[in-house]
Protein backbone atom coordinates (compact mmCIF):
# COMPACT_ATOMS: atom_id res chain seq x y z
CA UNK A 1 -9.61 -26.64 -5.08
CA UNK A 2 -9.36 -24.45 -1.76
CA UNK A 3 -7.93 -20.77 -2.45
CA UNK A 4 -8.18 -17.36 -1.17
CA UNK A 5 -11.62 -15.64 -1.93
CA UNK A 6 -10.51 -12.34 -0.89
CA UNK A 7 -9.01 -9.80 1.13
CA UNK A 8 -10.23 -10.37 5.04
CA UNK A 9 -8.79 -7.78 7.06
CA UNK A 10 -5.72 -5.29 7.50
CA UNK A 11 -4.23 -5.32 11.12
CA UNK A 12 -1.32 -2.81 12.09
CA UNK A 13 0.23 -1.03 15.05
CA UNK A 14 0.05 2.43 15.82
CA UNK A 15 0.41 5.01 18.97
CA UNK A 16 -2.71 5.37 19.47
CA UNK A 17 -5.72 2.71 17.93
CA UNK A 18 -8.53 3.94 18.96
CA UNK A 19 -7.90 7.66 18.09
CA UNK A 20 -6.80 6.16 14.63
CA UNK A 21 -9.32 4.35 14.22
CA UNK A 22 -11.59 6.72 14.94
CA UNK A 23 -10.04 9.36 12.46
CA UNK A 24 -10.29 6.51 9.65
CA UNK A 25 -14.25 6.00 10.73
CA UNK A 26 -14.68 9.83 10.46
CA UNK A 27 -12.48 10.93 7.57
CA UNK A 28 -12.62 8.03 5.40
CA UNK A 29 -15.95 6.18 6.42
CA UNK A 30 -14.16 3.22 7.37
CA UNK A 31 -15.38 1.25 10.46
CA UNK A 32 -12.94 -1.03 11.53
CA UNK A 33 -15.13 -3.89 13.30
CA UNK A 34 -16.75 -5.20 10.02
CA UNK A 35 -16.75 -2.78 7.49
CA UNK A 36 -18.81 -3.57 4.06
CA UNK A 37 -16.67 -2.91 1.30
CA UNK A 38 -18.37 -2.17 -2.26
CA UNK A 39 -17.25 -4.60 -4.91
CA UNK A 40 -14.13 -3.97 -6.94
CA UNK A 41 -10.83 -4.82 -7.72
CA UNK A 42 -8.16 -5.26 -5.17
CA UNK A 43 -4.12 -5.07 -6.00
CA UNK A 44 -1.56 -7.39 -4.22
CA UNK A 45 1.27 -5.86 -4.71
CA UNK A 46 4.87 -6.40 -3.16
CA UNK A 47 7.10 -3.42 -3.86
CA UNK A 48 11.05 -3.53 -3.69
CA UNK A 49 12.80 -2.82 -0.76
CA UNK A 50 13.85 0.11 -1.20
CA UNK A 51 10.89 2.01 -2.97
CA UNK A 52 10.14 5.37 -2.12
CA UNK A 53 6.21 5.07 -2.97
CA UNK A 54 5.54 4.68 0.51
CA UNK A 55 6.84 7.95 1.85
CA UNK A 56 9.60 7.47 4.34
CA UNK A 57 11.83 4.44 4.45
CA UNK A 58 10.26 3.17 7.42
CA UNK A 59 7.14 2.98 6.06
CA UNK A 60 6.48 -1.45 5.34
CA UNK A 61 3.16 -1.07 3.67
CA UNK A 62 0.56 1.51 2.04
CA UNK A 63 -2.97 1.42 2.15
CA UNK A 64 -4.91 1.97 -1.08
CA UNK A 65 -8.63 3.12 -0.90
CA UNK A 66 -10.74 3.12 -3.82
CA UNK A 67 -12.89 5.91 -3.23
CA UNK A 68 -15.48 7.92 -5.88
CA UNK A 69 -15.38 11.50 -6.22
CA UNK A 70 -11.88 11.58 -5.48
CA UNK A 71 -11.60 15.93 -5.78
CA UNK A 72 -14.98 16.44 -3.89
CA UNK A 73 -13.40 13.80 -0.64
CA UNK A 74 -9.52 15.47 -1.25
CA UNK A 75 -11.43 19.21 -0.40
CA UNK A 76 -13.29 17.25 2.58
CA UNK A 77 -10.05 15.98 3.71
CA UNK A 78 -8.23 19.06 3.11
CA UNK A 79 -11.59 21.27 5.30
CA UNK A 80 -11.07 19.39 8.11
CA UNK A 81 -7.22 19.30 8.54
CA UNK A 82 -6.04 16.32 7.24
CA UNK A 83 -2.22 16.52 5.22
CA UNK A 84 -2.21 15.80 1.82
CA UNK A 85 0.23 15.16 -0.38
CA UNK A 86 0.46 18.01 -3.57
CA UNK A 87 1.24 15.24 -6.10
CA UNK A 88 -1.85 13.80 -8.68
CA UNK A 89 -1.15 10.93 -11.20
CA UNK A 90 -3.54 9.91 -13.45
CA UNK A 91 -3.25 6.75 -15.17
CA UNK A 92 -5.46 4.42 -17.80
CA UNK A 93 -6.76 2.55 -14.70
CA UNK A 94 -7.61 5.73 -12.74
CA UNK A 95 -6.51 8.99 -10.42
CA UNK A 96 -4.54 9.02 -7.37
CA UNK A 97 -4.14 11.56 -4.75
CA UNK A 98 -2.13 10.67 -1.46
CA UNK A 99 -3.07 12.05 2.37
CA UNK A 100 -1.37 11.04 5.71
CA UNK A 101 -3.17 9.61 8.62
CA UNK A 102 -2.38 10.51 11.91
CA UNK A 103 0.38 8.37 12.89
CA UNK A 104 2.12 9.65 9.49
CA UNK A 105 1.34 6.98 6.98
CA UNK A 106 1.11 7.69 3.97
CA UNK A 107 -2.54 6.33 2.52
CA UNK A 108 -3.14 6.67 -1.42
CA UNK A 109 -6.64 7.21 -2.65
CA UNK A 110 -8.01 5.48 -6.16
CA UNK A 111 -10.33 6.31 -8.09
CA UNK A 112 -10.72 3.79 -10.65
CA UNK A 113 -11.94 4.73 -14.42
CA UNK A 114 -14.92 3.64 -14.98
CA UNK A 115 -14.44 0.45 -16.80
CA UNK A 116 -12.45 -0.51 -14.34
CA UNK A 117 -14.97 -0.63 -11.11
């Protein structure tokens, strides 16, 4: 039976790509051209219209990153300039912390517990 085997790729606008994509490569690791994810879950989630996770209205999606050492990266982040959001939830499944990229999306970090990973 054919089906989806996982999650291929992420593809947005923004003012400026290549300085965004750059800031992603440098603050969060992530190379855009075929980055190697580490194994672990993924959530497909469609939120309501009018949900204010996101951050502002027009926001249509949010990124989630599951990242380890979630405090250690947020004082990285915070070193080299990058907004974050003040809020922390921590859940059964994990900590969240949220920091804005450039362009002003809002991107929420993960850190999964550890019988989640």
């Amino acid at each position: 039976m054919a089906k989806v085997t996982g999650f291929g790729g992420l593809f947005f606008r923004s003012k400026d790509n290549k300085a965004l994509a750059q800031w992603y490569e440098k603050h969060l690791g992530i190379n855009g051209m075929a980055w190697q994810q580490e194994a672990g879950p993924t959530v497909f989630a469609p939120f309501k219209q009018d949900t204010t996770y996101f951050g502002s209205p027009g926001q249509q999606f949010m990124m989630n990153f599951r990242v380890e050492g979630l405090e250690e990266l947020l004082q990285q982040l915070k070193a080299a300039g990058v907004r974050i959001d003040e809020e922390r939830m921590e859940e059964s499944y994990g900590k969240f912390a949220w920091i804005y990229d450039p362009d002003g999306n809002k991107v929420e970090l993960w850190e999964p517990t550890p019988e989640r990973e």
